[in-house]
C-alpha atoms as a PDB file:
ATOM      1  CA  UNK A   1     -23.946   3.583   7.978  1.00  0.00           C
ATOM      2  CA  UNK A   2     -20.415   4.133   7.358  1.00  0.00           C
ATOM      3  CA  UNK A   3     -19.860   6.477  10.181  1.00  0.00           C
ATOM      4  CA  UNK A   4     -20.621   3.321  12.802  1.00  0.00           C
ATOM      5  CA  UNK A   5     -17.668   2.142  14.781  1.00  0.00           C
ATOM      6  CA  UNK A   6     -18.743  -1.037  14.745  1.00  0.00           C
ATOM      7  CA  UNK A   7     -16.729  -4.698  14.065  1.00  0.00           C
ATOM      8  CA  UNK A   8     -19.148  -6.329  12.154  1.00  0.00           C
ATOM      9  CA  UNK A   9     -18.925  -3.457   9.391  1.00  0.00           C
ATOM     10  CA  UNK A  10     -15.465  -3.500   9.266  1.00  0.00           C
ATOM     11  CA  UNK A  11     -15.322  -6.924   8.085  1.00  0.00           C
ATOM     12  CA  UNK A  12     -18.154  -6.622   5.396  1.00  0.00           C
ATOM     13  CA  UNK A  13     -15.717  -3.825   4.500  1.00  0.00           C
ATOM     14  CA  UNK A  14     -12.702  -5.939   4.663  1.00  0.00           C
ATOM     15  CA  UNK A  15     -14.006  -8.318   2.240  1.00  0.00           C
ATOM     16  CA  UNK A  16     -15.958  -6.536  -0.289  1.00  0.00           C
ATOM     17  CA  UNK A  17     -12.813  -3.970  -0.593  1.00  0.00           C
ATOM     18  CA  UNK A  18     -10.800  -6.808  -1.981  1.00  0.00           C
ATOM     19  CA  UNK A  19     -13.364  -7.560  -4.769  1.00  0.00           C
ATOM     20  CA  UNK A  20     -13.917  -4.054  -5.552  1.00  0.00           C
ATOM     21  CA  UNK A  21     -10.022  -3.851  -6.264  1.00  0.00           C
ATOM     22  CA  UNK A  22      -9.532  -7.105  -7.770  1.00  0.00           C
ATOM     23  CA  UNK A  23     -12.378  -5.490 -10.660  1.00  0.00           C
ATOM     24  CA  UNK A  24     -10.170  -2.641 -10.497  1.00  0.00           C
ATOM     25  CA  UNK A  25      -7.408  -4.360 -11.419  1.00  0.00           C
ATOM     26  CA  UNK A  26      -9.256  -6.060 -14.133  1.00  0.00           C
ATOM     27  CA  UNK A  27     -10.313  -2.932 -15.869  1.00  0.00           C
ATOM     28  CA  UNK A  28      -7.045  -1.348 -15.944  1.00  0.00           C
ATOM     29  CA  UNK A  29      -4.954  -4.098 -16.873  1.00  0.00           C
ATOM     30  CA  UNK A  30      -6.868  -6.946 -18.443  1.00  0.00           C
ATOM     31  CA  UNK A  31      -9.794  -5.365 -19.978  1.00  0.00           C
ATOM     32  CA  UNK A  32      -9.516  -6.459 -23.603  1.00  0.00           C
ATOM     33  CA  UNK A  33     -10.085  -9.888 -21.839  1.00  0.00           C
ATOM     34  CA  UNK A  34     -13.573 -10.990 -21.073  1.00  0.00           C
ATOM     35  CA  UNK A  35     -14.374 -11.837 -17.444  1.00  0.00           C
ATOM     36  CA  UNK A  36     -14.522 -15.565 -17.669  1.00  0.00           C
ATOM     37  CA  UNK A  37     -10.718 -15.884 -20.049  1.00  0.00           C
ATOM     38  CA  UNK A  38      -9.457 -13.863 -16.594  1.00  0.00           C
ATOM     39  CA  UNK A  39     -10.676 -15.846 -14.119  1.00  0.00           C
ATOM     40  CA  UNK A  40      -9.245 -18.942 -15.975  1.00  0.00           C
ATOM     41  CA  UNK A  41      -5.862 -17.675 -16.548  1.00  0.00           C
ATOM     42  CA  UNK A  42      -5.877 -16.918 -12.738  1.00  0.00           C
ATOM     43  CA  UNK A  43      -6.798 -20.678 -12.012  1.00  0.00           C
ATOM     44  CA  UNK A  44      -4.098 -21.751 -14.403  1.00  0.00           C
ATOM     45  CA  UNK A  45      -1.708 -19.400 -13.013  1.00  0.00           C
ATOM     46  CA  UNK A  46      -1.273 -19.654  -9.182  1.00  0.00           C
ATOM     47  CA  UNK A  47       1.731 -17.436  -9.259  1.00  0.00           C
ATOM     48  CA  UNK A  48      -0.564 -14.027 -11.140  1.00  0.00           C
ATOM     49  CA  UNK A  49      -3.791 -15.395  -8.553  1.00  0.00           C
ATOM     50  CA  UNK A  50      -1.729 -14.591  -5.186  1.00  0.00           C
ATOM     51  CA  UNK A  51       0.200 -11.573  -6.441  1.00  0.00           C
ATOM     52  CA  UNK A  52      -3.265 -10.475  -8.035  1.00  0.00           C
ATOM     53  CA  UNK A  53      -4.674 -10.772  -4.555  1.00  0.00           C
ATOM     54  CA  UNK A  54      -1.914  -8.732  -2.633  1.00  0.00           C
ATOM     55  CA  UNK A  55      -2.673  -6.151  -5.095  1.00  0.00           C
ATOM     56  CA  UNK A  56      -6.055  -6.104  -4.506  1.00  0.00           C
ATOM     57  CA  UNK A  57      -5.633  -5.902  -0.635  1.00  0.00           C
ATOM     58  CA  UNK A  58      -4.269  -2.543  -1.557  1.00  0.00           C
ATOM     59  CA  UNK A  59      -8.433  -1.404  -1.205  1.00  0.00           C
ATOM     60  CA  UNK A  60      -8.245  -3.027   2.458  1.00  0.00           C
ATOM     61  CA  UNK A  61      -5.384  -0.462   3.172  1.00  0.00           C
ATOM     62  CA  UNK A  62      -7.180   2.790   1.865  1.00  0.00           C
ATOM     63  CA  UNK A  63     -10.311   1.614   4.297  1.00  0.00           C
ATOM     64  CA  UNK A  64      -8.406   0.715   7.153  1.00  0.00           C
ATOM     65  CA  UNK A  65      -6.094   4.292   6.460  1.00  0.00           C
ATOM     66  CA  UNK A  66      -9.670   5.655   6.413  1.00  0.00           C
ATOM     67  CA  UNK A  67     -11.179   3.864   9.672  1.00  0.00           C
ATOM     68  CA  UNK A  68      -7.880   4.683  11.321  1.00  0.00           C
ATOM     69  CA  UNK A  69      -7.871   8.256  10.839  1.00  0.00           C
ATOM     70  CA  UNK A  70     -11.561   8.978  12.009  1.00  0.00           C
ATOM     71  CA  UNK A  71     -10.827   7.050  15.405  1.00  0.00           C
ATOM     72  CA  UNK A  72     -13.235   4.222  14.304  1.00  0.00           C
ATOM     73  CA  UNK A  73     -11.107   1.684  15.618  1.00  0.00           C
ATOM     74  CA  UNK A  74     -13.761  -1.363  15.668  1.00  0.00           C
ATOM     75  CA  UNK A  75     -14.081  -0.931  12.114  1.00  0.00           C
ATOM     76  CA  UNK A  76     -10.692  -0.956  11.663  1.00  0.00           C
ATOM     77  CA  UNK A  77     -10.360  -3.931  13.405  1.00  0.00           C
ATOM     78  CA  UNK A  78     -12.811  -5.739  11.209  1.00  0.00           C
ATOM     79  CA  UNK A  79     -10.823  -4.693   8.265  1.00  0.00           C
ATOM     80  CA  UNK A  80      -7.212  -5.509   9.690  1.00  0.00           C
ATOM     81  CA  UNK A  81      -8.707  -8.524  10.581  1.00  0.00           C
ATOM     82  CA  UNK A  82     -10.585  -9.969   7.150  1.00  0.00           C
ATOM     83  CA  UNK A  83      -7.080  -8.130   5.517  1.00  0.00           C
ATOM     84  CA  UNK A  84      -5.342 -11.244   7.620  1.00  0.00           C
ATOM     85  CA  UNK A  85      -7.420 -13.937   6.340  1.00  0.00           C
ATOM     86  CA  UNK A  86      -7.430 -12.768   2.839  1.00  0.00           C
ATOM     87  CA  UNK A  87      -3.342 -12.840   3.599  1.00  0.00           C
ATOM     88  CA  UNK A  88      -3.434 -16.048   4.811  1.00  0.00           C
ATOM     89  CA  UNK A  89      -5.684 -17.270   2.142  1.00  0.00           C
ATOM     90  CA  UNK A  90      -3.250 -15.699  -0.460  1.00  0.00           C
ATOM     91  CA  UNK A  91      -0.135 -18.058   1.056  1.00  0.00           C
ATOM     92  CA  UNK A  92      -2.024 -20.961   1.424  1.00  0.00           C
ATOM     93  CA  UNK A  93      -3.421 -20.965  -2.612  1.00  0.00           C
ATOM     94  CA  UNK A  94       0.767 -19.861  -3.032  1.00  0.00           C
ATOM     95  CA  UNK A  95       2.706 -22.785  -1.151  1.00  0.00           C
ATOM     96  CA  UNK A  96      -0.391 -25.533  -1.244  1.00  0.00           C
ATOM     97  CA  UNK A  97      -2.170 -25.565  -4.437  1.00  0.00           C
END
């Protein structure tokens, strides 16, 4: 499955990636926390949520490295392109809410 060149898979990619490194992030750096006291201090703090976020894009960029470097380029493209909306998502929650 992962050796498709397809877009479709490259934006599943694109937005599980994200997750996978936002529980990442969790484990190394707030894991005397439980789950639920993390998730509210990132709704209480808008400023940790976004830069919590670009961190966790930091996934998108080891797929897209990967993608890139096989010559799957419409997977890439699926994960360049859920990286932008992530991105986007990420200013909006910084400058709007």
């Amino acid at each position: 499955m992962l050796k498709k060149d397809n877009l479709k898979l490259g934006l599943a990619l694109g937005f599980i990636a994200p997750v996978a490194g936002l529980f990442g992030y969790y484990l190394v750096r707030f894991r005397l926390f439980s789950l639920k006291d993390f998730f509210e201090v990132l709704m209480a703090q808008k400023s940790l949520l976004t830069a919590i976020i670009s961190i966790s894009l930091m996934a998108n960029a080891v797929v897209f490295t990967f993608y890139i470097n096989r010559r799957k380029d419409k997977t890439a493209k699926g994960v360049f392109v859920a990286t932008c909306i992530y991105a986007l998502i990420s200013l909006f929650i910084k400058w709007f809410a």
